[in-house]
PDB file of N, CA and C in Angstrom:
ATOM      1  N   UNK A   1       4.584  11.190  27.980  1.00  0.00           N
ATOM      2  CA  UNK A   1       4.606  12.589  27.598  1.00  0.00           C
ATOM      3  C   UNK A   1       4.221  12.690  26.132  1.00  0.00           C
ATOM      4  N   UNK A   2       3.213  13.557  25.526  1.00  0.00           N
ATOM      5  CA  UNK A   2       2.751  13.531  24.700  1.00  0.00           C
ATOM      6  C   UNK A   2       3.400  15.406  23.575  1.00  0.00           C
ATOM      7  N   UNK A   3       3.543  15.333  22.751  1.00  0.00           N
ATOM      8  CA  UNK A   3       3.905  16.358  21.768  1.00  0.00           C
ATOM      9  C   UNK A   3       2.958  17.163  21.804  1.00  0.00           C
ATOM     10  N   UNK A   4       3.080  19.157  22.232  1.00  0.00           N
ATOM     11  CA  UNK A   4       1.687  20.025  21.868  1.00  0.00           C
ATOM     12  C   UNK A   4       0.839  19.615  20.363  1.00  0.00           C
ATOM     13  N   UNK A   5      -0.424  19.274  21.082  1.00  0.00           N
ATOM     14  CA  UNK A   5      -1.147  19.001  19.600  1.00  0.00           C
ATOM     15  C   UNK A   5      -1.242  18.136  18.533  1.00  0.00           C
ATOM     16  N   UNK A   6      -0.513  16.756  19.505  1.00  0.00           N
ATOM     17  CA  UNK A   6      -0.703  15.194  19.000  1.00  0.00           C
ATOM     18  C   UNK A   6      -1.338  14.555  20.503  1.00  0.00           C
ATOM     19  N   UNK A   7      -2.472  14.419  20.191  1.00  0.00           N
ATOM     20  CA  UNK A   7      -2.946  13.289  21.219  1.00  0.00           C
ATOM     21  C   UNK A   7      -2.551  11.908  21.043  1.00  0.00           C
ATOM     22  N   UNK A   8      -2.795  10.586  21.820  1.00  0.00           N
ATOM     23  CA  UNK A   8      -2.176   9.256  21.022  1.00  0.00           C
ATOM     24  C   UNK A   8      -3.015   8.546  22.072  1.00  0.00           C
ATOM     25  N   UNK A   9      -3.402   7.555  21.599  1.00  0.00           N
ATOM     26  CA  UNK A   9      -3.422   6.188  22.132  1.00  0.00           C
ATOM     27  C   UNK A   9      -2.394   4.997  22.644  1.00  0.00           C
ATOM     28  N   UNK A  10      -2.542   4.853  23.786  1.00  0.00           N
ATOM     29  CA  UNK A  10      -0.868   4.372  23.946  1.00  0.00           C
ATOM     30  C   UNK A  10      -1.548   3.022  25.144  1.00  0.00           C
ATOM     31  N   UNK A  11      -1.412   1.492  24.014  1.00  0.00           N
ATOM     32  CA  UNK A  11      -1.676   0.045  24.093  1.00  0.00           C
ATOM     33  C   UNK A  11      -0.107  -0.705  24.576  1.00  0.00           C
ATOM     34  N   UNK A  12      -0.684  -1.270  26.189  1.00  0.00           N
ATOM     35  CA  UNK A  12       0.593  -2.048  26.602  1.00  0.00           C
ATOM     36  C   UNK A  12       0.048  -3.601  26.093  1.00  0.00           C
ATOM     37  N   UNK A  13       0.955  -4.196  25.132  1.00  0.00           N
ATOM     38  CA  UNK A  13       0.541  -5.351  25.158  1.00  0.00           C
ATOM     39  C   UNK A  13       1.482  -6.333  25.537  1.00  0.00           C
ATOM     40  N   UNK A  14       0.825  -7.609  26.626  1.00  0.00           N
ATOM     41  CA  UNK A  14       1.377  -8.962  27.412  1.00  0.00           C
ATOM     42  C   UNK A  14       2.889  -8.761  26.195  1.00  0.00           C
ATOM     43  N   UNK A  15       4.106  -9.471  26.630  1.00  0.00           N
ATOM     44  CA  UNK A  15       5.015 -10.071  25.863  1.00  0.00           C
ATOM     45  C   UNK A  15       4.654 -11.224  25.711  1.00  0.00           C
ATOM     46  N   UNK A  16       4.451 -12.090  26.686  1.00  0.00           N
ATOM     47  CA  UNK A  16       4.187 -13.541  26.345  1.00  0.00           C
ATOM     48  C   UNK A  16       2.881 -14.000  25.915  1.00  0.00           C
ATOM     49  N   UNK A  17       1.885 -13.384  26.034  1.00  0.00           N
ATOM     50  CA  UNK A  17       0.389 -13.543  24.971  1.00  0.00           C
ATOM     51  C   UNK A  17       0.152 -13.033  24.618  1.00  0.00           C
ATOM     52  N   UNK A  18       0.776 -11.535  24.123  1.00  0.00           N
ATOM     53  CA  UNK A  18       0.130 -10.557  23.034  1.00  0.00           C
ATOM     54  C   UNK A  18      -0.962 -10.100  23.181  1.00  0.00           C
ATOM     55  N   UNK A  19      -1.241 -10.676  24.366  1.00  0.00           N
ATOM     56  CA  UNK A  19      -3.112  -9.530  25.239  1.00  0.00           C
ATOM     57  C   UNK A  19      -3.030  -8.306  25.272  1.00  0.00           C
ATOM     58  N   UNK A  20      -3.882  -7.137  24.814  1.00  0.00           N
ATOM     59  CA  UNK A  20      -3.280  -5.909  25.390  1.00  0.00           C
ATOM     60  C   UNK A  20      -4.033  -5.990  26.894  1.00  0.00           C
ATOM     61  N   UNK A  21      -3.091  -5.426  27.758  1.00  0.00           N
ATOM     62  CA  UNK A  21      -3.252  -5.188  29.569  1.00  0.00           C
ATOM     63  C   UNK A  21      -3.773  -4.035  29.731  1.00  0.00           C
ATOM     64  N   UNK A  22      -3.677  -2.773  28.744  1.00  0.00           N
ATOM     65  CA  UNK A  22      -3.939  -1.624  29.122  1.00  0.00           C
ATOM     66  C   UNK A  22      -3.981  -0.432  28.442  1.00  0.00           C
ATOM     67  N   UNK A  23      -4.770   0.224  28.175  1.00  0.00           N
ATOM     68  CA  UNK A  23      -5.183   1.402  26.759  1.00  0.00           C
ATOM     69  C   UNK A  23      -5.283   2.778  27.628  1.00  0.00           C
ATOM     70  N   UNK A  24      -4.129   3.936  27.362  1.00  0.00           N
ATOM     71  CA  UNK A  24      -4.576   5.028  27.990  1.00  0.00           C
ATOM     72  C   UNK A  24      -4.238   5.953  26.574  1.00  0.00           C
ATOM     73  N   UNK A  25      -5.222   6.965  27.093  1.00  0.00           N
ATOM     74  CA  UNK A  25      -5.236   8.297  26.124  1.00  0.00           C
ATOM     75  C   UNK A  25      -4.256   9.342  26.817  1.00  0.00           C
ATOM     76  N   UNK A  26      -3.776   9.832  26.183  1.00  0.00           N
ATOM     77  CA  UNK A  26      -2.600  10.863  26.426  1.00  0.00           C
ATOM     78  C   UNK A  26      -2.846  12.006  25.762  1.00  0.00           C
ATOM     79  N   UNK A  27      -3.749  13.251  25.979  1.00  0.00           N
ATOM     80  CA  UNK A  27      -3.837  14.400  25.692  1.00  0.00           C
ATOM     81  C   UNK A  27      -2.334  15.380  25.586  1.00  0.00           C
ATOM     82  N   UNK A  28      -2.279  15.856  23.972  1.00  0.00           N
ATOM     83  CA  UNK A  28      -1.253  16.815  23.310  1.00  0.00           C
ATOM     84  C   UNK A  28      -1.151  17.448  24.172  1.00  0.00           C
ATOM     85  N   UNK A  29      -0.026  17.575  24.826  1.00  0.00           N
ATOM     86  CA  UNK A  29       1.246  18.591  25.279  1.00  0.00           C
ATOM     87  C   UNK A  29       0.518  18.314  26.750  1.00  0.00           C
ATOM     88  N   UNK A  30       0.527  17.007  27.526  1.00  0.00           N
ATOM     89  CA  UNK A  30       0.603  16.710  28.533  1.00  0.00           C
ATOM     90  C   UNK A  30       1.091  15.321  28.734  1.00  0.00           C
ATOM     91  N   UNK A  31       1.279  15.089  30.222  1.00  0.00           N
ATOM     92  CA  UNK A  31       2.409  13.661  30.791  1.00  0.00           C
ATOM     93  C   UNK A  31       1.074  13.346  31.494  1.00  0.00           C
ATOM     94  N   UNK A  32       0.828  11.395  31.526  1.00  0.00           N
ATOM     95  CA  UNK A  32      -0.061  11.151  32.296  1.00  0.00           C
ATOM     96  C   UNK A  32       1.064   9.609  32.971  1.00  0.00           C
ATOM     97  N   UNK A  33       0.499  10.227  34.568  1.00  0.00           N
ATOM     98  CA  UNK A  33       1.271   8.790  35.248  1.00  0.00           C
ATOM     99  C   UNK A  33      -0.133   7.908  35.461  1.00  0.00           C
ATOM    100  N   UNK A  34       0.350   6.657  35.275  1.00  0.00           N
ATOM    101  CA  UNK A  34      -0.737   5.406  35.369  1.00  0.00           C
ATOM    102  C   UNK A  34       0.217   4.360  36.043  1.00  0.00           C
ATOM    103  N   UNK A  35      -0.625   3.468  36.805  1.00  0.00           N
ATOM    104  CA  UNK A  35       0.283   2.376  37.571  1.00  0.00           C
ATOM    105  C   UNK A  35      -0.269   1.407  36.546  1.00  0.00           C
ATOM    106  N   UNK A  36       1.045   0.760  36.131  1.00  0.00           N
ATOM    107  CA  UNK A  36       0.855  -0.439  35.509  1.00  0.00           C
ATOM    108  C   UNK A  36       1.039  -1.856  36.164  1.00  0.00           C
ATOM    109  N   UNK A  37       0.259  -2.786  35.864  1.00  0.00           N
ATOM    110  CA  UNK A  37       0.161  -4.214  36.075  1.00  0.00           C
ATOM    111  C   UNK A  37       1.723  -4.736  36.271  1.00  0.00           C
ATOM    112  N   UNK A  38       2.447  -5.814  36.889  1.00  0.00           N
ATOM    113  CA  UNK A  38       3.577  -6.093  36.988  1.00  0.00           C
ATOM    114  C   UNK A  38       3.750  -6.765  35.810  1.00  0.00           C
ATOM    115  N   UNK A  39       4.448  -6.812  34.705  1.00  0.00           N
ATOM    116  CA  UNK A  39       5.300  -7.892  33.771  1.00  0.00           C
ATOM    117  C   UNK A  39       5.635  -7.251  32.856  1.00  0.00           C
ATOM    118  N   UNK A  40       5.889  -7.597  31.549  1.00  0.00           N
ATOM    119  CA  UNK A  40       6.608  -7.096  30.270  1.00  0.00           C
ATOM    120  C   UNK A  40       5.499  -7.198  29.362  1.00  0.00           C
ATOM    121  N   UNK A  41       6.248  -5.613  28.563  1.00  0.00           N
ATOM    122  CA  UNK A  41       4.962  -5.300  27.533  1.00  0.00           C
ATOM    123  C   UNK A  41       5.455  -4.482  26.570  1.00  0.00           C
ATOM    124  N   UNK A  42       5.493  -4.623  25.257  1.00  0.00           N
ATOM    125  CA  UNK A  42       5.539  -4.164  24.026  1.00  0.00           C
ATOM    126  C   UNK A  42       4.613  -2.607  24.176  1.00  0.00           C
ATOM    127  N   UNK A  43       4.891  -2.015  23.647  1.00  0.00           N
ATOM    128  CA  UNK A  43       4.158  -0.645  24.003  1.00  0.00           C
ATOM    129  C   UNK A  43       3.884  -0.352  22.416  1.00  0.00           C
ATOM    130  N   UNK A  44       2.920  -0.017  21.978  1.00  0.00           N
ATOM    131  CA  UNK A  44       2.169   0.599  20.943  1.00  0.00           C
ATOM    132  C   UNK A  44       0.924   2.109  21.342  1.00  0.00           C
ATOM    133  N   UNK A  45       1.346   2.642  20.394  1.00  0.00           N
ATOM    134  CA  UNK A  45       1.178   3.959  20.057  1.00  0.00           C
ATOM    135  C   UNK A  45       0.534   4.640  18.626  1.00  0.00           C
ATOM    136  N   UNK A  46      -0.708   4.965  18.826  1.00  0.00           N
ATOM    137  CA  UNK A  46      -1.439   5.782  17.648  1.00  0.00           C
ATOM    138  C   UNK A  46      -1.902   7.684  17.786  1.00  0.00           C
ATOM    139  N   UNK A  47      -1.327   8.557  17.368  1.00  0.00           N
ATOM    140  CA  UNK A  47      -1.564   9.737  17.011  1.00  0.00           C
ATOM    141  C   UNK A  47      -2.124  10.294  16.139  1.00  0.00           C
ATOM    142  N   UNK A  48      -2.667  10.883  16.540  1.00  0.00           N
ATOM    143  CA  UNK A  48      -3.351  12.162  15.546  1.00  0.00           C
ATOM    144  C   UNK A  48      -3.498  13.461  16.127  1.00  0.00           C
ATOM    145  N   UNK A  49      -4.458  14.684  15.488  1.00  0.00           N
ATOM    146  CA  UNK A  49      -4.875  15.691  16.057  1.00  0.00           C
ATOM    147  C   UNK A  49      -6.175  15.498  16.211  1.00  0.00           C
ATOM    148  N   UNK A  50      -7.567  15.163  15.937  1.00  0.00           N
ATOM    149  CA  UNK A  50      -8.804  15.080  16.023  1.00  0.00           C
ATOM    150  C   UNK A  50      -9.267  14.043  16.486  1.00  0.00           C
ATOM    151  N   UNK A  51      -9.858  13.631  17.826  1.00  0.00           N
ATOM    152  CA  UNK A  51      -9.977  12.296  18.281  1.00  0.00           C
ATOM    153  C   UNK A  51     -11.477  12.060  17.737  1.00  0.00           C
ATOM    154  N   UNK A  52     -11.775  11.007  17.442  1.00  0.00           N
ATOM    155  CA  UNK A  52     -13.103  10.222  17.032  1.00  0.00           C
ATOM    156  C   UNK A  52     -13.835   9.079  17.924  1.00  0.00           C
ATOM    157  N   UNK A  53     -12.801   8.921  18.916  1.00  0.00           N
ATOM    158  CA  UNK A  53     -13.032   7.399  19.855  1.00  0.00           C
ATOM    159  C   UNK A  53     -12.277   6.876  19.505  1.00  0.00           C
ATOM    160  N   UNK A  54     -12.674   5.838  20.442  1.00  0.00           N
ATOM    161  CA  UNK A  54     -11.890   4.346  20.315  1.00  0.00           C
ATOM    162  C   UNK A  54     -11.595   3.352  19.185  1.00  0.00           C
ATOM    163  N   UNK A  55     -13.144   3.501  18.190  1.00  0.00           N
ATOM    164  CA  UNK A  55     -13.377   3.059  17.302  1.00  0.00           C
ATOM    165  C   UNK A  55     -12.659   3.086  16.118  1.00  0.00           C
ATOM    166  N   UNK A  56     -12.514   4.695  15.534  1.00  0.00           N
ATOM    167  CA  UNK A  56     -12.051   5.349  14.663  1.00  0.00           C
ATOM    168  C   UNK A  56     -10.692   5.869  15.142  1.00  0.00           C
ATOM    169  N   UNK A  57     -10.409   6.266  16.724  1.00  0.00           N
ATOM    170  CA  UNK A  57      -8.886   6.607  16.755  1.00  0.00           C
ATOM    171  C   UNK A  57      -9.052   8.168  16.370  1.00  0.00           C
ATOM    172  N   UNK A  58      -8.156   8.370  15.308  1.00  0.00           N
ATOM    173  CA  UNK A  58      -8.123   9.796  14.756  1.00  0.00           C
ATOM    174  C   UNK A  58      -8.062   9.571  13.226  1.00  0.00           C
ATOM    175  N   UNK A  59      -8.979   9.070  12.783  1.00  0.00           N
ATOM    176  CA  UNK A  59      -9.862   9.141  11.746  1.00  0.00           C
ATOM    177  C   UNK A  59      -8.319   8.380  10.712  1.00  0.00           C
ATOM    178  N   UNK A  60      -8.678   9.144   9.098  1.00  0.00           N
ATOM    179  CA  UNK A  60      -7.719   8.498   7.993  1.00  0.00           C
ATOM    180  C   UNK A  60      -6.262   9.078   8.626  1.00  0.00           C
ATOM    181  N   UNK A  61      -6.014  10.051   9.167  1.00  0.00           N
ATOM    182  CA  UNK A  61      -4.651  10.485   9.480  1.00  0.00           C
ATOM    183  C   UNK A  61      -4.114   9.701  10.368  1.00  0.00           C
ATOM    184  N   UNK A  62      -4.732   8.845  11.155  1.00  0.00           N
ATOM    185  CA  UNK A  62      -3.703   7.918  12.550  1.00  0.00           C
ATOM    186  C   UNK A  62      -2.633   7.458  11.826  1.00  0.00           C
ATOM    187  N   UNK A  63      -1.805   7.911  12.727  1.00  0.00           N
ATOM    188  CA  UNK A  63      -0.065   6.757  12.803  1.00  0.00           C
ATOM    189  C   UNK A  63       0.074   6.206  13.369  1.00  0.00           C
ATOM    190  N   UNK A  64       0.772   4.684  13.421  1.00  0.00           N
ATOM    191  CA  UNK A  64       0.839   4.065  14.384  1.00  0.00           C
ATOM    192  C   UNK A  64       1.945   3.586  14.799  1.00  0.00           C
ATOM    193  N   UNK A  65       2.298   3.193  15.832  1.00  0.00           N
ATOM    194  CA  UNK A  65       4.258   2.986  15.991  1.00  0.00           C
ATOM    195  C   UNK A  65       4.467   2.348  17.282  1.00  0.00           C
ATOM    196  N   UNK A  66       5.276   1.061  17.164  1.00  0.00           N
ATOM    197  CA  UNK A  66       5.344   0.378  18.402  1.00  0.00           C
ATOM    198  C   UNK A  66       7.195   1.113  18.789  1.00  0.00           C
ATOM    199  N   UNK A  67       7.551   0.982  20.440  1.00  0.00           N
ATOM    200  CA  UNK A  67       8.815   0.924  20.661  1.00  0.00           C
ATOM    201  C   UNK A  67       9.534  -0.177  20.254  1.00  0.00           C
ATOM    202  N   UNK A  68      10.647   0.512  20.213  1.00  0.00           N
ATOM    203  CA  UNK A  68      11.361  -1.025  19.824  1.00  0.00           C
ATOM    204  C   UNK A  68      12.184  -2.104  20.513  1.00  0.00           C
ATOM    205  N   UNK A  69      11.379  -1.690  21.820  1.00  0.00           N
ATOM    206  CA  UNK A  69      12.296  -2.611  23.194  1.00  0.00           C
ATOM    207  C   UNK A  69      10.785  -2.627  23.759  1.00  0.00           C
ATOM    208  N   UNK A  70      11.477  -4.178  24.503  1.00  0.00           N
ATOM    209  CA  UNK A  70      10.156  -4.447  25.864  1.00  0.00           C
ATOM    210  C   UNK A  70      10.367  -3.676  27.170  1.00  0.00           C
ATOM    211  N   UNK A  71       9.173  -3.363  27.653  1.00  0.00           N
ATOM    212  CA  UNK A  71       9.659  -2.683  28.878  1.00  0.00           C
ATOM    213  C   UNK A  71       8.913  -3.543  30.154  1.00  0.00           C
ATOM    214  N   UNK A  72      10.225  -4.177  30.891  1.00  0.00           N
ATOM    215  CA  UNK A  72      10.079  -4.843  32.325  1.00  0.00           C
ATOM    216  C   UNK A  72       9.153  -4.116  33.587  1.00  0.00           C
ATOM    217  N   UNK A  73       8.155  -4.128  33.625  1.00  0.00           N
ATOM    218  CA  UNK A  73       7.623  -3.250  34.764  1.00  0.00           C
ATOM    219  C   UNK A  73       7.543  -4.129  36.324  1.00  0.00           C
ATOM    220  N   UNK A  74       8.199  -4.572  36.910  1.00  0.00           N
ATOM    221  CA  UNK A  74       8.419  -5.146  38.123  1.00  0.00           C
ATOM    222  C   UNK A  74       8.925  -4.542  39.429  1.00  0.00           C
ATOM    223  N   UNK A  75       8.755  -5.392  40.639  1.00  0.00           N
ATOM    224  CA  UNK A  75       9.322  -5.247  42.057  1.00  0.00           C
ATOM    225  C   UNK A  75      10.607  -5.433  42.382  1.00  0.00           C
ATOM    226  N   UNK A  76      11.589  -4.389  42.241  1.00  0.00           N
ATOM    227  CA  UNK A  76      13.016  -4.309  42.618  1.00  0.00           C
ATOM    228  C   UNK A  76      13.004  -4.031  43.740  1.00  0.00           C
ATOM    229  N   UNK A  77      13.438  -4.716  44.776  1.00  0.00           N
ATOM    230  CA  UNK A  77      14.651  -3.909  46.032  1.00  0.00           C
ATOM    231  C   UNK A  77      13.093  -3.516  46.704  1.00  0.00           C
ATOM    232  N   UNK A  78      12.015  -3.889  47.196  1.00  0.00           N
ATOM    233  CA  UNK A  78      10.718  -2.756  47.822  1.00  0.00           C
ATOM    234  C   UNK A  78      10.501  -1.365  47.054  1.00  0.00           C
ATOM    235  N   UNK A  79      10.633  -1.884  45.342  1.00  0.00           N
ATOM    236  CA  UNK A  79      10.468  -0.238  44.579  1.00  0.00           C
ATOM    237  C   UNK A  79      10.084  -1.130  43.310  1.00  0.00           C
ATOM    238  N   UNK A  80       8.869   0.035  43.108  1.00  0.00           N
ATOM    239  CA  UNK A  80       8.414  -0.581  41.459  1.00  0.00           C
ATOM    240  C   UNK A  80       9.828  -0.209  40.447  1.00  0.00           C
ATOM    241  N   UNK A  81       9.792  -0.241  39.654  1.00  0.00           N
ATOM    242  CA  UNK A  81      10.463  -0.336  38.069  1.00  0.00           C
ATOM    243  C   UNK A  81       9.241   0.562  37.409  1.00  0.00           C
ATOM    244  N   UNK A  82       9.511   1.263  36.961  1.00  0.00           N
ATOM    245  CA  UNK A  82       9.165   2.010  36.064  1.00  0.00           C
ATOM    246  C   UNK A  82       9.844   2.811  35.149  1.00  0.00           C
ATOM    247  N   UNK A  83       8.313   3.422  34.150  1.00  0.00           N
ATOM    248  CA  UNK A  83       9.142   4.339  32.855  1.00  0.00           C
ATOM    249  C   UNK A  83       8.741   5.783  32.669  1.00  0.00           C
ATOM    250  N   UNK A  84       9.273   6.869  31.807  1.00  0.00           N
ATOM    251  CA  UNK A  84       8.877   7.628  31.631  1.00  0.00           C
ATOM    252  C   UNK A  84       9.071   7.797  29.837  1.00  0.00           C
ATOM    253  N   UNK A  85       7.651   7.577  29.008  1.00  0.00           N
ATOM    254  CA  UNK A  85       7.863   7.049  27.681  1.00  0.00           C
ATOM    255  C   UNK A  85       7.589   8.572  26.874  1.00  0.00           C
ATOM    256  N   UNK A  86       8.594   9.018  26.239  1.00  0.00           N
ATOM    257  CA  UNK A  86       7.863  10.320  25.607  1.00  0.00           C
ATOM    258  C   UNK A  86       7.555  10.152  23.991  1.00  0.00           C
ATOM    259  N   UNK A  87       6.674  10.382  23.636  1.00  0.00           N
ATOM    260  CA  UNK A  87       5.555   9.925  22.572  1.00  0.00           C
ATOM    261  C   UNK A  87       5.845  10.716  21.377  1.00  0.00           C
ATOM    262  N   UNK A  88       7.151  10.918  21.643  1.00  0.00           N
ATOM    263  CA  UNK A  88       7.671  12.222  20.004  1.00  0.00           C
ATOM    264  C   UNK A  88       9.558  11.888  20.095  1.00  0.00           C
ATOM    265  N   UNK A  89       9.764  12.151  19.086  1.00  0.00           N
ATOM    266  CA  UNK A  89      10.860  12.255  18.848  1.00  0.00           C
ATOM    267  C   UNK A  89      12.278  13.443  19.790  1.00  0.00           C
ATOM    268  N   UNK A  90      12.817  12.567  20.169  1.00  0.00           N
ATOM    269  CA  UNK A  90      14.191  13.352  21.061  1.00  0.00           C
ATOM    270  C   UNK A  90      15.381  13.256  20.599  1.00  0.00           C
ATOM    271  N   UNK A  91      15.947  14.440  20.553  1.00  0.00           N
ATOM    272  CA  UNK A  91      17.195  14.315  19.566  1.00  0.00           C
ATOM    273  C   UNK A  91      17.985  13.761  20.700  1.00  0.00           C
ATOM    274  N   UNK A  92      18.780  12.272  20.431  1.00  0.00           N
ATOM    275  CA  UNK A  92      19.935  11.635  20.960  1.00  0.00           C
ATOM    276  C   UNK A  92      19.352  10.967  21.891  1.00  0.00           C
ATOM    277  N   UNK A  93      17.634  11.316  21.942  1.00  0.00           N
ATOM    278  CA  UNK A  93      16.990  10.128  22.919  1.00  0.00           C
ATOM    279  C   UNK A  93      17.699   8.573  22.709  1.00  0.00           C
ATOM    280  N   UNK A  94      17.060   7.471  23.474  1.00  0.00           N
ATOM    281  CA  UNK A  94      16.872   6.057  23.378  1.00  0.00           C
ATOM    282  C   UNK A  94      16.356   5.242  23.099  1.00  0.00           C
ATOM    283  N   UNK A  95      15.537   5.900  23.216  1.00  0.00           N
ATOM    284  CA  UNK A  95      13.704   5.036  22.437  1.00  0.00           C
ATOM    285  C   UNK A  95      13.875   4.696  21.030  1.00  0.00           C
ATOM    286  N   UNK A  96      14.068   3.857  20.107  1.00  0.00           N
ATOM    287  CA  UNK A  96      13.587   3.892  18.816  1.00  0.00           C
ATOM    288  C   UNK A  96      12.121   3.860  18.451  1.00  0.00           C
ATOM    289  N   UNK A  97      11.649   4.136  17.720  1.00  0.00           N
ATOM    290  CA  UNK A  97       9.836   4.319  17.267  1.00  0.00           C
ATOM    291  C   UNK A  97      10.090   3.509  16.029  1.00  0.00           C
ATOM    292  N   UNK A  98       9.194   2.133  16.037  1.00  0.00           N
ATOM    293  CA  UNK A  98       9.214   1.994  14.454  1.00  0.00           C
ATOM    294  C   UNK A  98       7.648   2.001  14.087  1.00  0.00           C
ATOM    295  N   UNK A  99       6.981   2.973  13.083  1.00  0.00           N
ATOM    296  CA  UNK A  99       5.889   2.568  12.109  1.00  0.00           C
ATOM    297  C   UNK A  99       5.563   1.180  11.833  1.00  0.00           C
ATOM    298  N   UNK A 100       3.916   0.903  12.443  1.00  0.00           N
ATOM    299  CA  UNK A 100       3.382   0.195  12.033  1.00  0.00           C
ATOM    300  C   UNK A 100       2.322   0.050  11.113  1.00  0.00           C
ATOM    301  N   UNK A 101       1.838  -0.920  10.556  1.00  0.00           N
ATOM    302  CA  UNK A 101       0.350  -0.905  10.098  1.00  0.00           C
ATOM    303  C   UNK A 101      -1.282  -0.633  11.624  1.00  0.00           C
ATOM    304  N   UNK A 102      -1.951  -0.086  10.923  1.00  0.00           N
ATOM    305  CA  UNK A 102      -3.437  -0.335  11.830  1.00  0.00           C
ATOM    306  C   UNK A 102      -3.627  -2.150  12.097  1.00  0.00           C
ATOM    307  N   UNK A 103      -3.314  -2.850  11.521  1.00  0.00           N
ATOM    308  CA  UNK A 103      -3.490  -3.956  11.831  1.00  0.00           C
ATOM    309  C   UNK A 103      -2.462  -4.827  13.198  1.00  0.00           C
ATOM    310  N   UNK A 104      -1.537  -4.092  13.205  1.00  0.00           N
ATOM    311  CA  UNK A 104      -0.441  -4.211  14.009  1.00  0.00           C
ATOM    312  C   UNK A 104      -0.762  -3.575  15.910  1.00  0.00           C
ATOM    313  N   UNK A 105      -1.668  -2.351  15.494  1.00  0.00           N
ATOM    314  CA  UNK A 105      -1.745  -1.659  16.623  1.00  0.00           C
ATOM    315  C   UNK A 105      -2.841  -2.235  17.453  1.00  0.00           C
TER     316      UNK A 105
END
């Protein structure tokens, strides 16, 4: 779930090789469901308002911010595991967000 009028880039990367598995764009003030690959993955996150691509992101203004927990995506019981990650701040949410560098993301 994305904040009205912050788009983001949102990178699952491997826990155990630090590969990223998977890059989706998340258009401001909408939720996108995607099936993810089975295993654990560090989740990173870049916002802005003006997208430029892939390349550039959202130009000198991008932020960037990984969660601060891994998230298990696996086969429980004949039922995936899944998440629902919201990409802004919730008062008394769970999620911590910590700021990274561009080099990080």
């Amino acid at each position: 779930k994305a904040a009205p009028g912050r788009h983001n880039v949102v990178k699952l990367v491997e826990a155990s090789s630090r590969v990223p598995a998977m890059t989706i764009f998340v258009r401001g003030g909408t939720t996108v469901s995607v099936d993810v690959p089975l295993g654990g993955y560090e989740i990173h996150f870049a916002n802005g308002t003006t997208w430029y691509g892939y390349e550039r992101l959202f130009g000198n203004v991008t932020r960037y911010y990984k969660a601060g927990k891994m998230f298990d995506f696996r086969d429980a019981d004949s039922h995936i595991q899944g998440y629902t990650i919201t990409l802004y701040e919730v008062r008394e949410g769970n999620l911590r967000i910590i700021e990274i560098g561009r080099h990080e993301f």
